[in-house]
N, C-alpha and C. Protein backbone atom coordinates (compact mmCIF):
# COMPACT_ATOMS: atom_id res chain seq x y z
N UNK A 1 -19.55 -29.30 -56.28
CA UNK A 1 -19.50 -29.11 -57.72
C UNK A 1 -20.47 -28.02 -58.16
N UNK A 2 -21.70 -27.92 -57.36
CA UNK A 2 -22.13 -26.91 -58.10
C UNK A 2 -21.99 -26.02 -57.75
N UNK A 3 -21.74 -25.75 -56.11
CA UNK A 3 -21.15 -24.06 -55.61
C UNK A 3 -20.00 -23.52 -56.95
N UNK A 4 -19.15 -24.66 -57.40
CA UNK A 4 -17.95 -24.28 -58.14
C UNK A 4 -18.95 -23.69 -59.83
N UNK A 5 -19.38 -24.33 -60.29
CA UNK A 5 -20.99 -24.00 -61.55
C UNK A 5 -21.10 -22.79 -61.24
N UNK A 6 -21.91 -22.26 -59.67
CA UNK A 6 -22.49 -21.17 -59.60
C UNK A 6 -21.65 -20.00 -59.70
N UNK A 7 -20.29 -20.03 -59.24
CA UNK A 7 -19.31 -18.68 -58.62
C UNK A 7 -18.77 -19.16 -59.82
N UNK A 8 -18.33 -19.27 -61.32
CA UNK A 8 -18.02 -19.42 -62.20
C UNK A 8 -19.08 -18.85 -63.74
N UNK A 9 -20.35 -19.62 -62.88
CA UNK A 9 -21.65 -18.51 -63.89
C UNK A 9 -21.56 -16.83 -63.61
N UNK A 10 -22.01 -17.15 -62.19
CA UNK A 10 -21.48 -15.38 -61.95
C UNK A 10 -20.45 -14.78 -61.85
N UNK A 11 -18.73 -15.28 -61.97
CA UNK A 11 -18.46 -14.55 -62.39
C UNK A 11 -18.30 -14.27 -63.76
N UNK A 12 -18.91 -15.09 -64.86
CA UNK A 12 -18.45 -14.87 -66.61
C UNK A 12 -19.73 -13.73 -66.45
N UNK A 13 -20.42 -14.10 -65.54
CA UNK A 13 -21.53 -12.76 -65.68
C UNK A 13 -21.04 -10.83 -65.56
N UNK A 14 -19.87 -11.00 -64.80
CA UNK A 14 -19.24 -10.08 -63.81
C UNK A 14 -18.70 -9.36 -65.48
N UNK A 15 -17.63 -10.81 -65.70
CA UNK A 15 -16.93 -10.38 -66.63
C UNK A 15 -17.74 -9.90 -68.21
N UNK A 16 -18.88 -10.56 -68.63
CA UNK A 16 -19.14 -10.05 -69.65
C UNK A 16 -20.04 -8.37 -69.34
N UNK A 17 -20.19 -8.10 -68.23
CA UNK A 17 -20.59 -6.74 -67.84
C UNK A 17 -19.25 -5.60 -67.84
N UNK A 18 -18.20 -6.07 -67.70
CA UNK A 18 -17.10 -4.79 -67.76
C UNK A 18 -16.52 -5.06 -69.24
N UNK A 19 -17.00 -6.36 -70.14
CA UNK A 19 -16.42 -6.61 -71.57
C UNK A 19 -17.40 -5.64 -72.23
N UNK A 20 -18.46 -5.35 -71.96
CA UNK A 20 -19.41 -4.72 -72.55
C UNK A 20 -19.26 -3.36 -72.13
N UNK A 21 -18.66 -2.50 -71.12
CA UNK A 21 -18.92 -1.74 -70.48
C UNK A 21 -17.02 -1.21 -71.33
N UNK A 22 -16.18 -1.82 -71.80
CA UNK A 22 -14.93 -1.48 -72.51
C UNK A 22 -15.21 -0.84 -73.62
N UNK A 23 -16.21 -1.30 -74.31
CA UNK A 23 -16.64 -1.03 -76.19
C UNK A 23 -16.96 0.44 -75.59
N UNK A 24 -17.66 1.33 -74.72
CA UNK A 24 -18.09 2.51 -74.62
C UNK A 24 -16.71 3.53 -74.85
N UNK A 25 -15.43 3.03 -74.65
CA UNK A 25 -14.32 4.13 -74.75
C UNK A 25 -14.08 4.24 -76.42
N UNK A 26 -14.38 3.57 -77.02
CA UNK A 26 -13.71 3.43 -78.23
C UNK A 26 -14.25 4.72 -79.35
N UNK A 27 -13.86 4.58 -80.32
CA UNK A 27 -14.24 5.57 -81.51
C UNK A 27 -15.25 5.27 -82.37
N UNK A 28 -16.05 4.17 -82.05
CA UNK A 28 -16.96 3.55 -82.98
C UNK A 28 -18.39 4.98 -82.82
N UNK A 29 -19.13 3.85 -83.53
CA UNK A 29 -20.76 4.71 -83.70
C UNK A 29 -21.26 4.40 -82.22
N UNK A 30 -22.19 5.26 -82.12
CA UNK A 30 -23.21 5.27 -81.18
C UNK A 30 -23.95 3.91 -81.07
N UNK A 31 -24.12 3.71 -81.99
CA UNK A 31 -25.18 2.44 -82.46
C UNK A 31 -24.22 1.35 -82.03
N UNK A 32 -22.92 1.08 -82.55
CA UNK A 32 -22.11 0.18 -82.28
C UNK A 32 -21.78 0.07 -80.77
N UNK A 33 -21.72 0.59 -79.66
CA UNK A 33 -21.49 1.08 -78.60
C UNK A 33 -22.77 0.45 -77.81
N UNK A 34 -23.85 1.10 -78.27
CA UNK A 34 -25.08 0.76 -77.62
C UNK A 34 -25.43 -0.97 -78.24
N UNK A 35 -25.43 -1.28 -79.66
CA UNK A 35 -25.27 -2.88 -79.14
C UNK A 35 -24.38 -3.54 -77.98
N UNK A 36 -22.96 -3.13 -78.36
CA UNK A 36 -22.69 -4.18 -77.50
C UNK A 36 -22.52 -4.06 -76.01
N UNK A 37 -22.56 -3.15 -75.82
CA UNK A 37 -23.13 -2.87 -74.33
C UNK A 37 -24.66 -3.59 -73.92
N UNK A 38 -25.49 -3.54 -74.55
CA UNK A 38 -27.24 -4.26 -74.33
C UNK A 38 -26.54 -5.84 -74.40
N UNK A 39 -26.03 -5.92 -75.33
CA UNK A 39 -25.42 -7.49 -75.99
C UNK A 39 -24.78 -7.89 -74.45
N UNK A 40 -23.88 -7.35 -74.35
CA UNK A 40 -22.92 -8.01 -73.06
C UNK A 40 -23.78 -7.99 -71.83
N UNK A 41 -24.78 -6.65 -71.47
CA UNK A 41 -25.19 -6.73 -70.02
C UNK A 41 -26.62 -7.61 -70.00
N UNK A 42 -27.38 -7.85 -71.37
CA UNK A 42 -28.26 -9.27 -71.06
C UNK A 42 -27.13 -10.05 -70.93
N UNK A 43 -26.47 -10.77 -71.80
CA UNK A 43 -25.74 -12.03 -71.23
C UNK A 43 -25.26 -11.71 -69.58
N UNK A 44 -24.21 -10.94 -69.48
CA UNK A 44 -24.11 -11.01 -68.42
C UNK A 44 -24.84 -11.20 -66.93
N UNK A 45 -26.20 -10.54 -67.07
CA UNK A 45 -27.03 -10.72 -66.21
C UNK A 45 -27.75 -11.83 -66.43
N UNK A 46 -28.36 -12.39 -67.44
CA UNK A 46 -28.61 -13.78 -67.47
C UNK A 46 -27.59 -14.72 -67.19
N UNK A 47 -26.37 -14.89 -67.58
CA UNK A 47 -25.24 -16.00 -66.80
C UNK A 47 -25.34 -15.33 -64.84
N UNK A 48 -25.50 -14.54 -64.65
CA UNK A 48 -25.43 -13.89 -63.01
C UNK A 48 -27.00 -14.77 -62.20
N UNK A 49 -27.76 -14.52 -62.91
CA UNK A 49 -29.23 -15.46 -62.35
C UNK A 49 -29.14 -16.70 -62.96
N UNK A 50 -28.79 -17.29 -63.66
CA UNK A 50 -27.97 -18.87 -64.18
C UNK A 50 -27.52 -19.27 -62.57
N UNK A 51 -26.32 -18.88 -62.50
CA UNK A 51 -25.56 -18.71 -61.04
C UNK A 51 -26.18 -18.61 -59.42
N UNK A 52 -26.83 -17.69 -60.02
CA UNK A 52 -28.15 -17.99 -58.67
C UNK A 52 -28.74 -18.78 -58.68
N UNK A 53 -29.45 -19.32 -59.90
CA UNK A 53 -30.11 -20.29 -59.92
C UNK A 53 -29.73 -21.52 -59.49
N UNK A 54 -28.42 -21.96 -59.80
CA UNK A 54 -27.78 -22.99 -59.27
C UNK A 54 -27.14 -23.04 -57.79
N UNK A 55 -27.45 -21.89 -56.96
CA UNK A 55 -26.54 -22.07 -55.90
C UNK A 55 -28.38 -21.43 -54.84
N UNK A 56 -29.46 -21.27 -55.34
CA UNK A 56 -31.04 -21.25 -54.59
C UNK A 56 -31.77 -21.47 -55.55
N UNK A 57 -31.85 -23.24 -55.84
CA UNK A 57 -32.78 -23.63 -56.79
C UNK A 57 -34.28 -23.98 -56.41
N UNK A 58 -34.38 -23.81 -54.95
CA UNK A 58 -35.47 -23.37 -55.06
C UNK A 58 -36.62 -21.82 -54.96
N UNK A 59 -35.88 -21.19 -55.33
CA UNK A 59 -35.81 -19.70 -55.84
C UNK A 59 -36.05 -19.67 -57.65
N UNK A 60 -36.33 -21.04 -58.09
CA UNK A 60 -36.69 -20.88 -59.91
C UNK A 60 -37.53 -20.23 -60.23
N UNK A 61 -38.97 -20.48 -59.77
CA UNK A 61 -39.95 -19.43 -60.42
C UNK A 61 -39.27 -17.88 -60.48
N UNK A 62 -39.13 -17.47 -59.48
CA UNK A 62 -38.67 -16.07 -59.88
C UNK A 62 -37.33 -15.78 -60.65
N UNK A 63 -36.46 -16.42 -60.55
CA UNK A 63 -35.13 -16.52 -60.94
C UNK A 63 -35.36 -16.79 -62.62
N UNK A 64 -36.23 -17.53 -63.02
CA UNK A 64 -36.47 -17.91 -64.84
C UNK A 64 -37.74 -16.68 -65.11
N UNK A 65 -38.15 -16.14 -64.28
CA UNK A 65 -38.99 -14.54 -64.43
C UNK A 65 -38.28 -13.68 -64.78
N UNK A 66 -37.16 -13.59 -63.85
CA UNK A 66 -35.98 -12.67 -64.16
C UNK A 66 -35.64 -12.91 -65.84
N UNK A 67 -35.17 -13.88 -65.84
CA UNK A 67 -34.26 -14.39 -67.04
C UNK A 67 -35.27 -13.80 -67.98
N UNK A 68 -36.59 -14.53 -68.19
CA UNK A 68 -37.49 -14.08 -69.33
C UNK A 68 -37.42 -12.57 -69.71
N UNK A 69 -37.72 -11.49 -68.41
CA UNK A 69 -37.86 -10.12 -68.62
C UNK A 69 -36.62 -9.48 -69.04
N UNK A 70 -35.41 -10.05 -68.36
CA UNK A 70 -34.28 -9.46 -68.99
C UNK A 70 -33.81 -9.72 -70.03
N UNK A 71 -34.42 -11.12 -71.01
CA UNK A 71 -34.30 -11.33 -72.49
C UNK A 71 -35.30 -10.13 -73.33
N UNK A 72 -36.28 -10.14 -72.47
CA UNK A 72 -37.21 -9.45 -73.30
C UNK A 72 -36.68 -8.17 -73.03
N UNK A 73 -36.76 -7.41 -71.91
CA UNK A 73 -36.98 -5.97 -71.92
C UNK A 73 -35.53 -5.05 -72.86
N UNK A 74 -34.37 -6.09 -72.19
CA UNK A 74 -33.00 -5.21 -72.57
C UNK A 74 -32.99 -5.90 -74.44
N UNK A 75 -33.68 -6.34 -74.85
CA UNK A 75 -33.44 -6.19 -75.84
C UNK A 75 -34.41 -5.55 -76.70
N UNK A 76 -35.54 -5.03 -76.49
CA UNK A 76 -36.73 -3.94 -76.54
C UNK A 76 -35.99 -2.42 -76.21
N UNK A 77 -35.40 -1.99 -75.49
CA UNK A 77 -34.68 -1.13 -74.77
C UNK A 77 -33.92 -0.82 -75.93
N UNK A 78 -33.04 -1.89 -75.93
CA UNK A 78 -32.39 -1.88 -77.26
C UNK A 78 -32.20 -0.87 -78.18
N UNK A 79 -33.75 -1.86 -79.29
CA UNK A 79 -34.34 -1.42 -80.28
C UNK A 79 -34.99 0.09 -80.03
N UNK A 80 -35.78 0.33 -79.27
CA UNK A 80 -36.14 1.58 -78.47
C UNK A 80 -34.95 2.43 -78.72
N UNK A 81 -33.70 2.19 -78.06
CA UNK A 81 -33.10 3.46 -78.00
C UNK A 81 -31.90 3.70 -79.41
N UNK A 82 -31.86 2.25 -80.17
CA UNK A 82 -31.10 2.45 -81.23
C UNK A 82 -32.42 3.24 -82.32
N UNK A 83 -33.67 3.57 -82.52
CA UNK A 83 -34.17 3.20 -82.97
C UNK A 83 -34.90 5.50 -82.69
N UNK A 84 -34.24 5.52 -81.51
CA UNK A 84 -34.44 6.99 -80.99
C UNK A 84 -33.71 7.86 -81.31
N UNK A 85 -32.06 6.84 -81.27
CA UNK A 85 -30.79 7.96 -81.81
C UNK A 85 -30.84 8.04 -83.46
N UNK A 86 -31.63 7.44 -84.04
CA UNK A 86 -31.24 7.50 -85.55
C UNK A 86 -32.84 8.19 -86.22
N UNK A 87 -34.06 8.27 -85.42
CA UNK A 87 -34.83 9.33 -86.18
C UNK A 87 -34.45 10.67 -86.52
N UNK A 88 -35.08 11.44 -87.12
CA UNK A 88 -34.66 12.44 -87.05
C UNK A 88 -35.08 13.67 -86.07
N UNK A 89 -34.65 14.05 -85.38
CA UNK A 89 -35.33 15.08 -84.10
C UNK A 89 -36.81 16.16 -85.15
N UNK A 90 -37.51 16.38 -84.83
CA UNK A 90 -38.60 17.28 -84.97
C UNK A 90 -38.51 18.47 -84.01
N UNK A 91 -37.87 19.43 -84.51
CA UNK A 91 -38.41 20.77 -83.49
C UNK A 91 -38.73 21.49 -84.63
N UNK A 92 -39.81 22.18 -83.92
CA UNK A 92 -40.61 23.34 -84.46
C UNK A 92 -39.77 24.64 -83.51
N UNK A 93 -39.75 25.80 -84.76
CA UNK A 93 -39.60 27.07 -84.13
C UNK A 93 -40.56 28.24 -84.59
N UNK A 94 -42.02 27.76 -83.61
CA UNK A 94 -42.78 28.34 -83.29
C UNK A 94 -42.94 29.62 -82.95
């Protein structure tokens, strides 16, 4: 039962990485694009170490390390890069 848990976490992990990785063809904004791409590849990679987690549970400490940094960083990243495309550039012509 839980091998079946684990290869079912990872793959909704699989799948919300190419659901996120679809929004990039479209006609939307930049901004719109870059959420849901960050949006889909934390989930996805958090359901992917979910999955691990359940199939080398004793592998948790690092496996809920993972989870923490990839809540934190990809959604810092995020903000960072939505946050880069919408200042306004500064060049000087010196």
């Amino acid at each position: 039962m839980i091998n079946i848990l684990s290869y079912t976490c990872i793959t909704v992990g699989i799948v919300f990485w190419f659901w996120g990785t679809s929004f990039l063809l479209g006609n939307r904004s930049v901004l719109y694009k870059l959420h849901s791409l960050s949006v889909a590849d934390t989930l996805g990679s958090i359901a992917i170490l979910v999955g691990l987690l359940l199939k080398r549970p004793n592998e948790w400490p690092l496996l809920i390390l993972g989870i923490i940094c990839l809540a934190i960083w990809n959604t810092m990243l995020g903000y960072v890069l939505a946050y880069c495309s919408t200042a306004p550039s500064e060049v000087s012509n010196d």
